[in-house]
C-alpha atoms as a PDB file:
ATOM      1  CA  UNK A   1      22.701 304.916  39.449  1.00  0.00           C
ATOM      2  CA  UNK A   2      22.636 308.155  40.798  1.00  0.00           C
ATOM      3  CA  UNK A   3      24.923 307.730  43.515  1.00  0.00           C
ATOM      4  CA  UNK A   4      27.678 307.258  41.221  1.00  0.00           C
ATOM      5  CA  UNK A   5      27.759 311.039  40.708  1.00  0.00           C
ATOM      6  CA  UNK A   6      26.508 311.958  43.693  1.00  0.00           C
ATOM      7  CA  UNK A   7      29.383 314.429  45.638  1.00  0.00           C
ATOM      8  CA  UNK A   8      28.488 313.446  49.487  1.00  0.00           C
ATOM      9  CA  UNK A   9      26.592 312.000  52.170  1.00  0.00           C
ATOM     10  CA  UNK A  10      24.380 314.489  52.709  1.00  0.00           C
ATOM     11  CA  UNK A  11      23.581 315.698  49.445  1.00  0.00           C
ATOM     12  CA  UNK A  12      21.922 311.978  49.040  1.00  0.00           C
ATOM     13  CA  UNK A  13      19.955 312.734  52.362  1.00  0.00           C
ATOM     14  CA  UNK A  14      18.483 315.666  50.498  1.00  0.00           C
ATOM     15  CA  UNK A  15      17.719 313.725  47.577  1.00  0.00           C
ATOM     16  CA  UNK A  16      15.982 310.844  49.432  1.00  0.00           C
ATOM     17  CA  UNK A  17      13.701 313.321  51.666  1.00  0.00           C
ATOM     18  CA  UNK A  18      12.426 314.915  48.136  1.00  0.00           C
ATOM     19  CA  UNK A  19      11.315 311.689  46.935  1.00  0.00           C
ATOM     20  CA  UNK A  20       9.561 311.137  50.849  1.00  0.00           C
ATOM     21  CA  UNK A  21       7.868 314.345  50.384  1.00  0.00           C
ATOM     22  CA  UNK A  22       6.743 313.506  46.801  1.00  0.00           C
ATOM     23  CA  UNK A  23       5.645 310.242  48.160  1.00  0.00           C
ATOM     24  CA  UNK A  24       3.302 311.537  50.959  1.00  0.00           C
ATOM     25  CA  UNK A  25       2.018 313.914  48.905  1.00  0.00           C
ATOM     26  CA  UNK A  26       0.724 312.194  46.083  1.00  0.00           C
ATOM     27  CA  UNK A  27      -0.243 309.714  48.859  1.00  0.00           C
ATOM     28  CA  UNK A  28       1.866 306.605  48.479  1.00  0.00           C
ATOM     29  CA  UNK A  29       3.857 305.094  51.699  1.00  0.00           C
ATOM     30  CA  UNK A  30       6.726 306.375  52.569  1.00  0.00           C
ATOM     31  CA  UNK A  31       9.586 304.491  50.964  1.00  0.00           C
ATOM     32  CA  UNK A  32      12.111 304.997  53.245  1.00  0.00           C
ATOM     33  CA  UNK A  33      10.257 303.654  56.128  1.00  0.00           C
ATOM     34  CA  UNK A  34      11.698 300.431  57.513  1.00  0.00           C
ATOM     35  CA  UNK A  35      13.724 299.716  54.748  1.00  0.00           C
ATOM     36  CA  UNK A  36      16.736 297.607  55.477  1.00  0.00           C
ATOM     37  CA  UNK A  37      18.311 297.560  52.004  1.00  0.00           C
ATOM     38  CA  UNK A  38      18.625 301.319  51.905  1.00  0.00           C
ATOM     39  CA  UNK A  39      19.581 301.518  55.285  1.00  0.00           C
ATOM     40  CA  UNK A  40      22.692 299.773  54.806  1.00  0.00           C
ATOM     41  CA  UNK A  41      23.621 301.374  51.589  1.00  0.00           C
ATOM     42  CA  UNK A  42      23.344 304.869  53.302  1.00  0.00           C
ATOM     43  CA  UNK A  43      25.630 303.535  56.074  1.00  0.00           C
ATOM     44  CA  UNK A  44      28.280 302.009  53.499  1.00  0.00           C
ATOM     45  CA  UNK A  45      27.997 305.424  51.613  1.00  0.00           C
ATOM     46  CA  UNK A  46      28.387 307.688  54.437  1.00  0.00           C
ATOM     47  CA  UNK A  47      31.773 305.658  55.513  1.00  0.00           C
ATOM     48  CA  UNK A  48      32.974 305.773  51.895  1.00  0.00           C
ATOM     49  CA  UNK A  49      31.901 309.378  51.482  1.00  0.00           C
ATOM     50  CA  UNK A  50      32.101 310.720  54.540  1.00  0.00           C
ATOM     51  CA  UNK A  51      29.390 313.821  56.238  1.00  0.00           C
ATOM     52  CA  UNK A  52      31.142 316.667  54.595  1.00  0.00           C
ATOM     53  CA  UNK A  53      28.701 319.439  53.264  1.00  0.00           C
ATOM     54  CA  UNK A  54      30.575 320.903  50.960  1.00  0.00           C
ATOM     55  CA  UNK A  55      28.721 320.010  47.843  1.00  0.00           C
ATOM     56  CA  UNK A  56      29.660 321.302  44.239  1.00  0.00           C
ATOM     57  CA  UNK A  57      28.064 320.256  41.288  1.00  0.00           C
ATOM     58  CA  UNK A  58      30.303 320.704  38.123  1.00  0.00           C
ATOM     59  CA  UNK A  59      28.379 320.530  34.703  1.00  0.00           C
ATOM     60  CA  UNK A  60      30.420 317.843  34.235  1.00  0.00           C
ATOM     61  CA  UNK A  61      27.990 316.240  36.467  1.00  0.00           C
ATOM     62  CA  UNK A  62      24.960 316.714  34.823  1.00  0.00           C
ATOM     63  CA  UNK A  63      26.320 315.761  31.481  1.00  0.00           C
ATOM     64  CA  UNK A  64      27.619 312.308  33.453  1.00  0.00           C
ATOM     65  CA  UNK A  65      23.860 311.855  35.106  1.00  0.00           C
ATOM     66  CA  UNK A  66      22.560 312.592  31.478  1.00  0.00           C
ATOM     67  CA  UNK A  67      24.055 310.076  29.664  1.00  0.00           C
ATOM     68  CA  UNK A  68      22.927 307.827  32.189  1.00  0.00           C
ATOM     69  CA  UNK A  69      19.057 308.401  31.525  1.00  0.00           C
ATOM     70  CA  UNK A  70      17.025 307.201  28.577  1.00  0.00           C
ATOM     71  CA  UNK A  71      15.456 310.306  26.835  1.00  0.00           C
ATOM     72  CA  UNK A  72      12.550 308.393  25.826  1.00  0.00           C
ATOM     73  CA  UNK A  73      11.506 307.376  29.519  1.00  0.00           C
ATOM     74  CA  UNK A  74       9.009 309.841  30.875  1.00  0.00           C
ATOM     75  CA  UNK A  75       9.995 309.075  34.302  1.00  0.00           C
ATOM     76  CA  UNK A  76      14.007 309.489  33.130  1.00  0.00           C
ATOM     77  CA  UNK A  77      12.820 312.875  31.883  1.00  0.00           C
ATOM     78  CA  UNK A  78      11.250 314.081  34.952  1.00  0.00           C
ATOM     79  CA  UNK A  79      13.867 312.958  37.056  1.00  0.00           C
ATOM     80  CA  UNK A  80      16.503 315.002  35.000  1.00  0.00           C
ATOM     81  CA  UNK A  81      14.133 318.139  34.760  1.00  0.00           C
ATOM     82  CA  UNK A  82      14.722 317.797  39.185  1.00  0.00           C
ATOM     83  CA  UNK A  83      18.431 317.734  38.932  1.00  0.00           C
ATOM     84  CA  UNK A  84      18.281 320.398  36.904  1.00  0.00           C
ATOM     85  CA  UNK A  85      16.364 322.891  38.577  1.00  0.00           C
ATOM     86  CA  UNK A  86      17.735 321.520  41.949  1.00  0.00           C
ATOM     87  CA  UNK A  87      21.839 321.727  40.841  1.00  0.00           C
ATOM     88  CA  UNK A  88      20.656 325.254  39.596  1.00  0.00           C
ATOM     89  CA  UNK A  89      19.167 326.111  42.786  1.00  0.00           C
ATOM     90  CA  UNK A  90      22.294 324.654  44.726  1.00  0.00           C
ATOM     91  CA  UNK A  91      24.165 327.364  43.037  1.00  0.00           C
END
């Protein structure tokens, strides 16, 4: 769901190499590893999207990506506590 709001190609690069990192370090497999599904995704967003690296984040954004999480998920809650302090950090 979150590439619905996300803004390009390579801000979903960034996204997916967090969640590599987060994955090695808490020592699961890395999920991005041979993974064909993705793969092809990726490639159908980065022709849709294009490479472009401008990136901005409106707060219209967030309040989209917000309504898409359920409040009462713990994982949901992390997840938006990330975009938060990462769209922050982007500024």
């Amino acid at each position: 769901m979150w590439l619905i709001w996300a803004k390009s190609f390579s801000f979903i690069q960034q996204y997916l190499n967090i969640l590599r990192i987060l994955h090695l370090e808490l020592g699961y497999a890395n999920p991005l590893k041979d993974n064909y599904g993705l793969e092809a995704v990726l490639s159908g967003v980065k022709r849709g999207k294009g490479v472009s690296q401008n990136f901005q984040f409106s707060l219209t954004d967030l309040q989209t990506f917000e309504g898409i999480l359920d409040t009462g998920n713990i994982k949901d809650i992390q997840l938006w506590e990330i975009v938060v302090s990462c769209s922050f950090g982007l500024l």
